[in-house]
PDB file of N, CA and C in Angstrom:
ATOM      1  N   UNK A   1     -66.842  55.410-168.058  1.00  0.00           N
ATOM      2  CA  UNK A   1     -66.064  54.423-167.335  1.00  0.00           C
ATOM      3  C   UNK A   1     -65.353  55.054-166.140  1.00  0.00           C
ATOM      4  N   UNK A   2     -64.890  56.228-166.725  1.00  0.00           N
ATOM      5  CA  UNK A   2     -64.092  56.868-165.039  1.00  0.00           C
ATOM      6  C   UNK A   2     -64.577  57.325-164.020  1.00  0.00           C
ATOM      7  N   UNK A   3     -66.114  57.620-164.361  1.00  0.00           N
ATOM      8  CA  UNK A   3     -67.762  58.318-163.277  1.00  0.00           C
ATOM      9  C   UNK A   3     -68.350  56.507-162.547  1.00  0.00           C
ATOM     10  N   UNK A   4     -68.017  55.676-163.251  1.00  0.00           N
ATOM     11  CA  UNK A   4     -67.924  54.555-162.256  1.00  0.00           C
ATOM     12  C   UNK A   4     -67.141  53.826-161.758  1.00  0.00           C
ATOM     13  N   UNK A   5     -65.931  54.138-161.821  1.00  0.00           N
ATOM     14  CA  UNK A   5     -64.827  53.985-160.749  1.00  0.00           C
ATOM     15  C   UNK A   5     -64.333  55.097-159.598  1.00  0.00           C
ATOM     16  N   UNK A   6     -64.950  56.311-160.142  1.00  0.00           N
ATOM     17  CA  UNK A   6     -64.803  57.460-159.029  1.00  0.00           C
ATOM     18  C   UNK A   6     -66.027  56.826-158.037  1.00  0.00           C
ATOM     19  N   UNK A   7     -67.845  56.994-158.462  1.00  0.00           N
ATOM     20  CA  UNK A   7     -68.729  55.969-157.233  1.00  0.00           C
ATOM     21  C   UNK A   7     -67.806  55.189-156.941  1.00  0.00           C
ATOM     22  N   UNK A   8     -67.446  54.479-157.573  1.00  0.00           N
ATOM     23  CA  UNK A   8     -67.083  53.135-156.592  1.00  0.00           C
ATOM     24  C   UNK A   8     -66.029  53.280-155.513  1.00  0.00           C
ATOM     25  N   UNK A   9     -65.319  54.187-155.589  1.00  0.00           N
ATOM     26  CA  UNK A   9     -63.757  54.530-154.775  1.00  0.00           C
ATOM     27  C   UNK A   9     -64.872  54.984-153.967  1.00  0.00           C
ATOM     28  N   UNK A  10     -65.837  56.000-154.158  1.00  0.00           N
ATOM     29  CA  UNK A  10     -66.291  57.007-152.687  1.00  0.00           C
ATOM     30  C   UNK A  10     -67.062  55.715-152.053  1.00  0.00           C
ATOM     31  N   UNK A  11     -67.781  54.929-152.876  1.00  0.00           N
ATOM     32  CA  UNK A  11     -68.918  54.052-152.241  1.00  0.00           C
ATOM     33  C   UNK A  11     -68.153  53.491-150.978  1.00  0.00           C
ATOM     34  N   UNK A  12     -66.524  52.819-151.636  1.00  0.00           N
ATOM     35  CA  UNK A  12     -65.506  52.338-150.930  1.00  0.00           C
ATOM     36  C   UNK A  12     -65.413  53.119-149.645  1.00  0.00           C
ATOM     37  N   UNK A  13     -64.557  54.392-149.526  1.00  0.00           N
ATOM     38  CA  UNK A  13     -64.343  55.076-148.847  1.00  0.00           C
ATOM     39  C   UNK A  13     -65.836  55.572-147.993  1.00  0.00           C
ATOM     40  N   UNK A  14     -66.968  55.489-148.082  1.00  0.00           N
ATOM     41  CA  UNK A  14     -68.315  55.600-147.148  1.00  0.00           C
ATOM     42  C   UNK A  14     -68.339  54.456-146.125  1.00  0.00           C
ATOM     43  N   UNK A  15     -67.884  53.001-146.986  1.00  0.00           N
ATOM     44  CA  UNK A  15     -68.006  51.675-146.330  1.00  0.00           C
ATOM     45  C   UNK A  15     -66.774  51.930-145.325  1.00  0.00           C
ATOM     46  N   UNK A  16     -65.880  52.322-145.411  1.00  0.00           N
ATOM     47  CA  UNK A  16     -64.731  52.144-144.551  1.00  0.00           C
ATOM     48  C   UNK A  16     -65.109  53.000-143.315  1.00  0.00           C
ATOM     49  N   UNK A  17     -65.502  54.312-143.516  1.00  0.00           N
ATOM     50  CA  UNK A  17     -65.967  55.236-142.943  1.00  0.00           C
ATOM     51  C   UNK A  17     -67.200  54.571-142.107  1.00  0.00           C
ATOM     52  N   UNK A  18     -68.148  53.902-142.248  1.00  0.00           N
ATOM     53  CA  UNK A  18     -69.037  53.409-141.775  1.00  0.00           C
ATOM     54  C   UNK A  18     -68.214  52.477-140.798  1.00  0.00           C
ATOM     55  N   UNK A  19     -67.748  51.837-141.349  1.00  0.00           N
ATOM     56  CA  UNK A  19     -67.109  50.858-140.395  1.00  0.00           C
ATOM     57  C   UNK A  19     -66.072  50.898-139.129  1.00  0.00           C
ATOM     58  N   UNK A  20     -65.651  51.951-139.508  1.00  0.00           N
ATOM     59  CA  UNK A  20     -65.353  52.743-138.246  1.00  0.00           C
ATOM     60  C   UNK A  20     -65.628  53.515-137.237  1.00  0.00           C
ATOM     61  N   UNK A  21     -67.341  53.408-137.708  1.00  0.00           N
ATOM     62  CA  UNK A  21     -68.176  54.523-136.752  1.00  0.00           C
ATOM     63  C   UNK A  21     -68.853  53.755-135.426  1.00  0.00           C
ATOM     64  N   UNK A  22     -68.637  51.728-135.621  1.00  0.00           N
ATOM     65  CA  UNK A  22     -69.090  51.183-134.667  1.00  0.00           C
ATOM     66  C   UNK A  22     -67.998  51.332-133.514  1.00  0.00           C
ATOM     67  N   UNK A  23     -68.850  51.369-132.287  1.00  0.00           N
ATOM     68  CA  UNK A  23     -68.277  51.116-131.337  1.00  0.00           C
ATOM     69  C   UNK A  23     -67.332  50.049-131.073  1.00  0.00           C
ATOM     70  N   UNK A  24     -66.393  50.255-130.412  1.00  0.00           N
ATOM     71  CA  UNK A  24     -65.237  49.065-130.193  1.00  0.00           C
ATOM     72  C   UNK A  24     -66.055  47.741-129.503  1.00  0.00           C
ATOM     73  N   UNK A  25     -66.029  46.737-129.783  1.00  0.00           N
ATOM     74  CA  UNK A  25     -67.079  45.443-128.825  1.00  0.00           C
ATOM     75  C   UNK A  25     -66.291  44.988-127.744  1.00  0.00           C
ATOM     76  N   UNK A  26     -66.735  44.684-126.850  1.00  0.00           N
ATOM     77  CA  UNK A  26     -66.134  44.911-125.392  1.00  0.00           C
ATOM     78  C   UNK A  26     -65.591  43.067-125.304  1.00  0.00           C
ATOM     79  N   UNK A  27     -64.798  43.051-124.068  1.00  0.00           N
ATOM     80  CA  UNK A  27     -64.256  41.585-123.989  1.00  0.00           C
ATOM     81  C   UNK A  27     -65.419  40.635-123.582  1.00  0.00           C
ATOM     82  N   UNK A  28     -66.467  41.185-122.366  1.00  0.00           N
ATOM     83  CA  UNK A  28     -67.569  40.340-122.436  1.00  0.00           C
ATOM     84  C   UNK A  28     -68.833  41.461-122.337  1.00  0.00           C
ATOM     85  N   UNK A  29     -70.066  40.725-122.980  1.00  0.00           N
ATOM     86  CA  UNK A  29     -71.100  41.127-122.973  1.00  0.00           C
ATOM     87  C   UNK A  29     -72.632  40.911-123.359  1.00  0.00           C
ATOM     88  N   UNK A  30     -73.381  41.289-122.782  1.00  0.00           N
ATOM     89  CA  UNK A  30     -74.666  40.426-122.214  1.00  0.00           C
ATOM     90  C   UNK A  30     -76.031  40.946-122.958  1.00  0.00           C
ATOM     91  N   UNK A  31     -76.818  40.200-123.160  1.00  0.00           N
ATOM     92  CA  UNK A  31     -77.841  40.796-123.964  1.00  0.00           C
ATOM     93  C   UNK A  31     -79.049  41.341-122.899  1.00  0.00           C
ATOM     94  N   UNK A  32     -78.585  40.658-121.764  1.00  0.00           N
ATOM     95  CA  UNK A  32     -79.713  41.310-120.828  1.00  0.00           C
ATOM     96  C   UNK A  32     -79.432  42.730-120.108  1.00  0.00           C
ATOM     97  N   UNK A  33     -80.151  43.503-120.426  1.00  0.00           N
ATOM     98  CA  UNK A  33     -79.695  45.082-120.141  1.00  0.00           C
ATOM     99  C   UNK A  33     -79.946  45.399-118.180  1.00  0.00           C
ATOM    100  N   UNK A  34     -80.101  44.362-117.729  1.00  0.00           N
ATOM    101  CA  UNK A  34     -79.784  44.622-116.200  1.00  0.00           C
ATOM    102  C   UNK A  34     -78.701  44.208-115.801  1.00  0.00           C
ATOM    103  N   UNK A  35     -78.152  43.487-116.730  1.00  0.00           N
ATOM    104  CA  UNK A  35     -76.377  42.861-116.478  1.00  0.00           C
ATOM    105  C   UNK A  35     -75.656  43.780-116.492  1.00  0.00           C
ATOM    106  N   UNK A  36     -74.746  44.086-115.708  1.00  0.00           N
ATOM    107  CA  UNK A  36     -73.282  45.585-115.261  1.00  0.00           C
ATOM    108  C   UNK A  36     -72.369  44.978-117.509  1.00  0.00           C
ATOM    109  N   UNK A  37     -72.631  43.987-118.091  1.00  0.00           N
ATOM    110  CA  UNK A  37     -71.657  43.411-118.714  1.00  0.00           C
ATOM    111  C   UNK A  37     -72.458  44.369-120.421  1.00  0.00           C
ATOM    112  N   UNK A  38     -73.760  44.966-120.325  1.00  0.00           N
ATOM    113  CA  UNK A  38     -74.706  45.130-120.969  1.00  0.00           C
ATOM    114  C   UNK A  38     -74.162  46.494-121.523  1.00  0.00           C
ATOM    115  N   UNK A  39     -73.936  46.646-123.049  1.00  0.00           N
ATOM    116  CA  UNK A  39     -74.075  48.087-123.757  1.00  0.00           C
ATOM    117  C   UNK A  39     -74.449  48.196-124.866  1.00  0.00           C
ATOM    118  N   UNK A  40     -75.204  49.032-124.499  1.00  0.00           N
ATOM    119  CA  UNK A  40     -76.545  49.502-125.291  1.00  0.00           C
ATOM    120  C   UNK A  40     -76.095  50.181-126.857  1.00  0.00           C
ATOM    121  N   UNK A  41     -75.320  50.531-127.147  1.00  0.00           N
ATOM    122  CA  UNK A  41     -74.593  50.924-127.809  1.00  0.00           C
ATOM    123  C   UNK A  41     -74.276  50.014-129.431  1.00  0.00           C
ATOM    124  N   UNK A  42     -73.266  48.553-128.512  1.00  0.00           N
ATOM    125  CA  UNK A  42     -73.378  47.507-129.659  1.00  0.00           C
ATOM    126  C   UNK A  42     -74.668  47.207-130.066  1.00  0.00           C
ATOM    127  N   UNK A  43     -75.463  46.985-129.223  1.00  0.00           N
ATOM    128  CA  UNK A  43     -76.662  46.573-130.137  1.00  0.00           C
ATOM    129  C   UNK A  43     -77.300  47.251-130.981  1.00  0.00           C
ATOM    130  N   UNK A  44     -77.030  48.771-131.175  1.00  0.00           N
ATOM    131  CA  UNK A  44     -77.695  49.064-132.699  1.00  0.00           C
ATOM    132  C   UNK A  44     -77.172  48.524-134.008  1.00  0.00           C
ATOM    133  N   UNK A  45     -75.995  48.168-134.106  1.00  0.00           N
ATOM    134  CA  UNK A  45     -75.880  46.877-134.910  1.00  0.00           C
ATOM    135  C   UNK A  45     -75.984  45.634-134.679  1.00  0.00           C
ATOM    136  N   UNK A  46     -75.878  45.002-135.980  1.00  0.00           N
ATOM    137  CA  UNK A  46     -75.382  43.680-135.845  1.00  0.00           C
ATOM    138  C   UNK A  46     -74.274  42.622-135.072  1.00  0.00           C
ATOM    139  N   UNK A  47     -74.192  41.860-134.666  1.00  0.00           N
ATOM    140  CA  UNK A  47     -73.192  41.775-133.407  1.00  0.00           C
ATOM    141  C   UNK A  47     -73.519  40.189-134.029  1.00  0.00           C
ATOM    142  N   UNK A  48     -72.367  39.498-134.726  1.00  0.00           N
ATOM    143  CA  UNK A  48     -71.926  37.760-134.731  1.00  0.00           C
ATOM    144  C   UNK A  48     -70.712  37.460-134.028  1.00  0.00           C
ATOM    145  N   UNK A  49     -70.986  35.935-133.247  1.00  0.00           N
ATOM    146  CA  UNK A  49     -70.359  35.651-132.244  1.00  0.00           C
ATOM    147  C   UNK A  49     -69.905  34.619-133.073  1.00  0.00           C
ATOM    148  N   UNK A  50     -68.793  33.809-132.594  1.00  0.00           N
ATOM    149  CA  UNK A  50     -67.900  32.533-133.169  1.00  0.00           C
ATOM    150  C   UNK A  50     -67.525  31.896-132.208  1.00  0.00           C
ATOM    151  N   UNK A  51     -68.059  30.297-132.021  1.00  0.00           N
ATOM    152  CA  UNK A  51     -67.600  30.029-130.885  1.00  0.00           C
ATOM    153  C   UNK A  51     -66.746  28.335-132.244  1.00  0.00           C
ATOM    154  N   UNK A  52     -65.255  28.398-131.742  1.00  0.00           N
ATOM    155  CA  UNK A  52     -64.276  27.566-132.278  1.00  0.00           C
ATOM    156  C   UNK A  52     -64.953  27.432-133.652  1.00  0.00           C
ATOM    157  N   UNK A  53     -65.038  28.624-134.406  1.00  0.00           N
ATOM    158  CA  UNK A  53     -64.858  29.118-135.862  1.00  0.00           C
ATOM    159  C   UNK A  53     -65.899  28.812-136.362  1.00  0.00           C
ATOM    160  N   UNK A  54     -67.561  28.305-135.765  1.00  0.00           N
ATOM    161  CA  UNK A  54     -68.852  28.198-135.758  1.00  0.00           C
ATOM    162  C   UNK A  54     -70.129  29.168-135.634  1.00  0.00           C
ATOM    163  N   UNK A  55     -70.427  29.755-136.495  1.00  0.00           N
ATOM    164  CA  UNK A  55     -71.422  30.858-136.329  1.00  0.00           C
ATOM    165  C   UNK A  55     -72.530  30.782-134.955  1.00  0.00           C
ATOM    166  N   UNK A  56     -72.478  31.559-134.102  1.00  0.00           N
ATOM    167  CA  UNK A  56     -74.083  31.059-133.348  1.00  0.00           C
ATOM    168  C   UNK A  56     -74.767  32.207-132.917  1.00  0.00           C
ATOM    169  N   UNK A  57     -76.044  31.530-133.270  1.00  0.00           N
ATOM    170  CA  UNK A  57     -76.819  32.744-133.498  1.00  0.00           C
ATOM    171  C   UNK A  57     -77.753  33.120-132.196  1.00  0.00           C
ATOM    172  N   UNK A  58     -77.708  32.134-130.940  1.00  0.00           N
ATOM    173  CA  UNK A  58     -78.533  32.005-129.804  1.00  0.00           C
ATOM    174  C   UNK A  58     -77.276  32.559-128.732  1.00  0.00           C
ATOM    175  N   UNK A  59     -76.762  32.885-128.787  1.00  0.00           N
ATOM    176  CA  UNK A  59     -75.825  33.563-127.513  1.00  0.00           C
ATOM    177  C   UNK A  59     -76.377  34.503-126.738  1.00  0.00           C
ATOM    178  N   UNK A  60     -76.483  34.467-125.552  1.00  0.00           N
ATOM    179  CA  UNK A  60     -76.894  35.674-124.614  1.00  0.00           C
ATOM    180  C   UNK A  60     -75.857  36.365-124.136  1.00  0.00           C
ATOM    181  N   UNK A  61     -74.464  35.733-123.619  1.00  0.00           N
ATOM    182  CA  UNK A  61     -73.377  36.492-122.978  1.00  0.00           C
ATOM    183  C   UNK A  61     -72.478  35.681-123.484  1.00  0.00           C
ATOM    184  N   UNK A  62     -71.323  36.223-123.509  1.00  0.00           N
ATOM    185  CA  UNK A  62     -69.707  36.021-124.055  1.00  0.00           C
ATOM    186  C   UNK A  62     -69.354  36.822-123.312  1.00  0.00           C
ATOM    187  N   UNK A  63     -67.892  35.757-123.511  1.00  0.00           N
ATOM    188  CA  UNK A  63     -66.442  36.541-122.405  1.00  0.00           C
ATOM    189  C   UNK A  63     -65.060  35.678-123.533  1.00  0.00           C
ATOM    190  N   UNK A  64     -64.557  36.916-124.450  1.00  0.00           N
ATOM    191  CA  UNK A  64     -63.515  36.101-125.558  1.00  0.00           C
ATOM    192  C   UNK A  64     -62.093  36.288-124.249  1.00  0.00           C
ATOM    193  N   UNK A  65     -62.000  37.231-123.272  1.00  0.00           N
ATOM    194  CA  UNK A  65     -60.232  36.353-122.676  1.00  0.00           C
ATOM    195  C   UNK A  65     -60.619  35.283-122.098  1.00  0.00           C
ATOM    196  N   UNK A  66     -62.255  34.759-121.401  1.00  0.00           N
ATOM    197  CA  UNK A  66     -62.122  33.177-121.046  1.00  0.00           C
ATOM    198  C   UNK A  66     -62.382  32.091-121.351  1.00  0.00           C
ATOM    199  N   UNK A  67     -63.126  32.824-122.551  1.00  0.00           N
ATOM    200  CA  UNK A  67     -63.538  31.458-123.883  1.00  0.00           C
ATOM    201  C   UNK A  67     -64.392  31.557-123.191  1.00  0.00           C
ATOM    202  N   UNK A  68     -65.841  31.185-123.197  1.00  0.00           N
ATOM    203  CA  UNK A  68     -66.772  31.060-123.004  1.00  0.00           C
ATOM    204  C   UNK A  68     -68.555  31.939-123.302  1.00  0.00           C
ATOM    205  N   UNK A  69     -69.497  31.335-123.910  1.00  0.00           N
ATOM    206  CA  UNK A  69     -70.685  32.069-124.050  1.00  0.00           C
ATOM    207  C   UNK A  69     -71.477  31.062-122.985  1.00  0.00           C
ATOM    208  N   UNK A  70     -72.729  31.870-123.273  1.00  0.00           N
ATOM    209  CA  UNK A  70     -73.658  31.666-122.559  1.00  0.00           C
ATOM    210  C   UNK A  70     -74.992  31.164-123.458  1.00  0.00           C
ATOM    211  N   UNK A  71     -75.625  29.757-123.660  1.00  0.00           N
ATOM    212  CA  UNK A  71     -76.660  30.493-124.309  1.00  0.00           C
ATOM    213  C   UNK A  71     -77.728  29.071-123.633  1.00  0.00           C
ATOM    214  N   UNK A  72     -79.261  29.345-124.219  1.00  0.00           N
ATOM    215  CA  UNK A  72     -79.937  29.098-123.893  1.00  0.00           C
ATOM    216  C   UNK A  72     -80.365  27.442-123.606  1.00  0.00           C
ATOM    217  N   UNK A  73     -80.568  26.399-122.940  1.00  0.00           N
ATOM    218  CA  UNK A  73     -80.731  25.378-122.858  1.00  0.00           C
ATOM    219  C   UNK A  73     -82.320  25.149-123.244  1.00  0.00           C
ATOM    220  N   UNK A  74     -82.628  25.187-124.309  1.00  0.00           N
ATOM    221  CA  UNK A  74     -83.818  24.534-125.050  1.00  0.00           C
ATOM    222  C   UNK A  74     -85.258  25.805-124.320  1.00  0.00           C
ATOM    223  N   UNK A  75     -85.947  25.416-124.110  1.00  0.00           N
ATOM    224  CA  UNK A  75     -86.870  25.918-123.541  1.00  0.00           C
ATOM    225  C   UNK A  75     -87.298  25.823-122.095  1.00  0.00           C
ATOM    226  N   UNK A  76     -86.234  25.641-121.241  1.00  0.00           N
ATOM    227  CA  UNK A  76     -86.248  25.310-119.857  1.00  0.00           C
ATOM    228  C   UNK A  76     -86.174  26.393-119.341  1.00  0.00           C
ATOM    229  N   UNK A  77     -86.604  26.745-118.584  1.00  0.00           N
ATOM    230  CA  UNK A  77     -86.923  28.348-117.274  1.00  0.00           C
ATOM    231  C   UNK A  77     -86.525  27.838-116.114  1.00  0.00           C
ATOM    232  N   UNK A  78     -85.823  28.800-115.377  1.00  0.00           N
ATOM    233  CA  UNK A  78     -85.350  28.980-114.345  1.00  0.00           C
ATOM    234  C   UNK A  78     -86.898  29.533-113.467  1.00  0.00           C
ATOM    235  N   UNK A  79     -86.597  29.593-112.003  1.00  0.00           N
ATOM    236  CA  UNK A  79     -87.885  29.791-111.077  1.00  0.00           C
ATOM    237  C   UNK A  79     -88.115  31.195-111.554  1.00  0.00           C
ATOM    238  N   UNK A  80     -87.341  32.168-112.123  1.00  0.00           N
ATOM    239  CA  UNK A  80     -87.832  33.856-112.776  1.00  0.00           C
ATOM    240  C   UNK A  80     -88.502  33.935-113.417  1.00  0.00           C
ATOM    241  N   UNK A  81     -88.462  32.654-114.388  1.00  0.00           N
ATOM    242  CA  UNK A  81     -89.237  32.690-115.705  1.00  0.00           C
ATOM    243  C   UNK A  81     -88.197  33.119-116.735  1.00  0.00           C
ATOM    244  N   UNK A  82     -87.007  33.104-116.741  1.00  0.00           N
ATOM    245  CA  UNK A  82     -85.900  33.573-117.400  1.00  0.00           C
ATOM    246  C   UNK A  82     -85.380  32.062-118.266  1.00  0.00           C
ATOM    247  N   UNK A  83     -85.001  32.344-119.304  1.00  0.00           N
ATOM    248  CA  UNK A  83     -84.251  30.861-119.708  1.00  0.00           C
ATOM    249  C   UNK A  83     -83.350  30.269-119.001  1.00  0.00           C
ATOM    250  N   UNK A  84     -83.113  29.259-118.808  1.00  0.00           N
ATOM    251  CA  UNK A  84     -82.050  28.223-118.428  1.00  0.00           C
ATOM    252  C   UNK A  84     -80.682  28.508-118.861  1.00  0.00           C
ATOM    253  N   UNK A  85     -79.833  29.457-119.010  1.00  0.00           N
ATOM    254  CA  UNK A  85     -78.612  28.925-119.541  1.00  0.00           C
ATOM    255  C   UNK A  85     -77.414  28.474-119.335  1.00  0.00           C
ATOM    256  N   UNK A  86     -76.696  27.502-120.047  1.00  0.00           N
ATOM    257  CA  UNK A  86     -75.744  26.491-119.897  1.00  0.00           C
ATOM    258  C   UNK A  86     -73.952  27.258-120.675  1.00  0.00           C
ATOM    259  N   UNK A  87     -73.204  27.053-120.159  1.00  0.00           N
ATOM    260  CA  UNK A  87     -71.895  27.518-120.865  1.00  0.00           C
ATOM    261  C   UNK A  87     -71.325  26.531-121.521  1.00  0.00           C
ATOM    262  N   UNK A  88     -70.935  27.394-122.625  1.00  0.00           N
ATOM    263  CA  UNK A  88     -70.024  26.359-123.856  1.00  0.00           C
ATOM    264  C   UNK A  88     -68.598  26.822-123.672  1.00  0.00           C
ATOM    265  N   UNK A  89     -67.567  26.788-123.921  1.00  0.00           N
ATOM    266  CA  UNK A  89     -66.677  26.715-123.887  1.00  0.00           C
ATOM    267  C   UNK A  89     -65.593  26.640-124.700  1.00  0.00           C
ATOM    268  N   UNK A  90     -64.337  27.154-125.311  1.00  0.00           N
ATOM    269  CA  UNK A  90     -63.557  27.481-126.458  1.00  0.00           C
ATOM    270  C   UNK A  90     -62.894  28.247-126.707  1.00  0.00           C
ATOM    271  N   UNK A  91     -62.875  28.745-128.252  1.00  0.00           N
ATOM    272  CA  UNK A  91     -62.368  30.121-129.064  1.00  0.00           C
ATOM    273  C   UNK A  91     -63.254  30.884-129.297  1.00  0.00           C
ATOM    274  N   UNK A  92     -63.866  31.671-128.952  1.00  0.00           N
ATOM    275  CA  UNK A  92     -64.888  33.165-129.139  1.00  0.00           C
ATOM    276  C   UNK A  92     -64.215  33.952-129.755  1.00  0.00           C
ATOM    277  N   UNK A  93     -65.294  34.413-130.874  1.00  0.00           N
ATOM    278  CA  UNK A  93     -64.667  35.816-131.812  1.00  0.00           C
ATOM    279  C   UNK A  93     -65.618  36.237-132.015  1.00  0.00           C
ATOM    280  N   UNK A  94     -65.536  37.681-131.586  1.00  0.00           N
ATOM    281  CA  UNK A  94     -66.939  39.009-131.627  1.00  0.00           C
ATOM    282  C   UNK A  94     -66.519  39.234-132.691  1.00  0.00           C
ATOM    283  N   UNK A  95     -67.584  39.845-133.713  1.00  0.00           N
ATOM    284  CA  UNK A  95     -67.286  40.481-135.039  1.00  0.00           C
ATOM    285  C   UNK A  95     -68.707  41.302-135.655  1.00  0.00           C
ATOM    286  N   UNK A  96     -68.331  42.320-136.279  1.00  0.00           N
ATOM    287  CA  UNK A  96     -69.565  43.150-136.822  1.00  0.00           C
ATOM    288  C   UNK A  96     -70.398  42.463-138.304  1.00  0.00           C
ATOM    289  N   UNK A  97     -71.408  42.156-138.107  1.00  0.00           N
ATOM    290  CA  UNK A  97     -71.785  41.850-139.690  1.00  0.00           C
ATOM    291  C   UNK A  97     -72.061  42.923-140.437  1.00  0.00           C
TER     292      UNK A  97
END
Protein backbone atom coordinates (compact mmCIF):
# COMPACT_ATOMS: atom_id res chain seq x y z
CA UNK A 1 0.00 0.00 0.00
CA UNK A 2 2.81 2.59 0.73
CA UNK A 3 4.89 1.49 -2.90
CA UNK A 4 1.52 2.80 -4.38
CA UNK A 5 1.15 5.94 -2.91
CA UNK A 6 4.94 6.73 -3.18
CA UNK A 7 4.19 5.98 -7.63
CA UNK A 8 1.51 7.94 -7.27
CA UNK A 9 3.11 11.15 -5.40
CA UNK A 10 6.18 10.83 -8.11
CA UNK A 11 3.60 10.06 -11.04
CA UNK A 12 2.06 13.43 -9.44
CA UNK A 13 5.16 15.31 -9.17
CA UNK A 14 6.34 14.13 -13.19
CA UNK A 15 2.73 15.59 -14.21
CA UNK A 16 3.42 18.89 -12.55
CA UNK A 17 6.89 18.89 -13.83
CA UNK A 18 5.61 18.23 -17.31
CA UNK A 19 3.37 20.88 -17.09
CA UNK A 20 5.62 23.32 -16.56
CA UNK A 21 7.89 22.47 -19.30
CA UNK A 22 5.25 24.08 -21.90
CA UNK A 23 5.97 27.17 -23.19
CA UNK A 24 4.08 30.24 -21.86
CA UNK A 25 1.04 30.77 -24.83
CA UNK A 26 1.33 34.10 -26.17
CA UNK A 27 -1.65 36.87 -26.16
CA UNK A 28 -2.26 36.27 -29.93
CA UNK A 29 -1.41 33.58 -32.26
CA UNK A 30 -1.67 32.11 -35.66
CA UNK A 31 -1.55 28.76 -37.09
CA UNK A 32 -0.15 29.98 -40.28
CA UNK A 33 3.66 29.91 -39.90
CA UNK A 34 4.21 33.00 -42.34
CA UNK A 35 2.23 35.14 -39.84
CA UNK A 36 4.97 37.52 -37.54
CA UNK A 37 1.90 36.18 -34.70
CA UNK A 38 3.19 32.29 -35.47
CA UNK A 39 5.31 30.03 -32.76
CA UNK A 40 6.44 27.11 -33.55
CA UNK A 41 7.06 26.11 -30.26
CA UNK A 42 3.22 25.96 -28.92
CA UNK A 43 2.41 23.74 -31.43
CA UNK A 44 4.24 20.72 -30.27
CA UNK A 45 1.45 20.46 -28.00
CA UNK A 46 -1.90 20.56 -27.71
CA UNK A 47 -3.27 24.09 -27.76
CA UNK A 48 -7.56 24.48 -26.81
CA UNK A 49 -9.07 27.71 -27.43
CA UNK A 50 -12.47 28.99 -25.57
CA UNK A 51 -14.33 31.35 -27.16
CA UNK A 52 -17.27 32.69 -24.22
CA UNK A 53 -16.63 29.30 -22.30
CA UNK A 54 -17.24 27.10 -25.71
CA UNK A 55 -14.66 24.66 -26.88
CA UNK A 56 -13.55 25.33 -30.66
CA UNK A 57 -11.79 23.28 -32.40
CA UNK A 58 -11.47 25.23 -36.04
CA UNK A 59 -9.56 28.40 -34.90
CA UNK A 60 -6.72 29.66 -37.00
CA UNK A 61 -5.74 32.94 -34.99
CA UNK A 62 -6.70 34.41 -31.56
CA UNK A 63 -5.99 37.59 -29.82
CA UNK A 64 -7.39 36.99 -25.78
CA UNK A 65 -6.63 41.19 -24.79
CA UNK A 66 -9.17 41.82 -27.87
CA UNK A 67 -11.45 39.03 -27.70
CA UNK A 68 -11.41 37.82 -30.84
CA UNK A 69 -10.45 34.46 -33.13
CA UNK A 70 -10.28 33.88 -36.43
CA UNK A 71 -11.67 30.88 -38.03
CA UNK A 72 -12.70 29.44 -41.15
CA UNK A 73 -15.99 30.37 -43.12
CA UNK A 74 -17.16 26.92 -44.47
CA UNK A 75 -15.25 26.02 -47.48
CA UNK A 76 -14.95 29.36 -49.23
CA UNK A 77 -11.33 30.46 -50.64
CA UNK A 78 -10.08 33.59 -50.96
CA UNK A 79 -8.32 34.46 -54.69
CA UNK A 80 -4.82 32.51 -52.85
CA UNK A 81 -6.60 29.57 -52.51
CA UNK A 82 -6.38 30.14 -48.71
CA UNK A 83 -9.68 29.79 -46.62
CA UNK A 84 -12.05 32.55 -46.15
CA UNK A 85 -11.86 33.66 -42.64
CA UNK A 86 -14.48 35.52 -40.66
CA UNK A 87 -13.98 36.94 -36.84
CA UNK A 88 -15.96 35.94 -33.87
CA UNK A 89 -15.84 37.89 -31.13
CA UNK A 90 -15.94 37.67 -27.03
CA UNK A 91 -14.12 35.93 -24.05
CA UNK A 92 -11.04 33.85 -25.39
CA UNK A 93 -9.16 31.48 -23.14
CA UNK A 94 -5.89 29.72 -24.40
CA UNK A 95 -5.30 26.62 -22.41
CA UNK A 96 -3.02 23.42 -22.65
CA UNK A 97 -4.86 20.05 -23.01
Amino acid sequence: MENRARSALIDKEIFMNEATQFPPLPDRLSIDPRSPHHVAAVFEHDVGIRLNDKERLNVAEYCISEGWIKVPAGKTLDRKGNPLMITLKGSVQAFYR
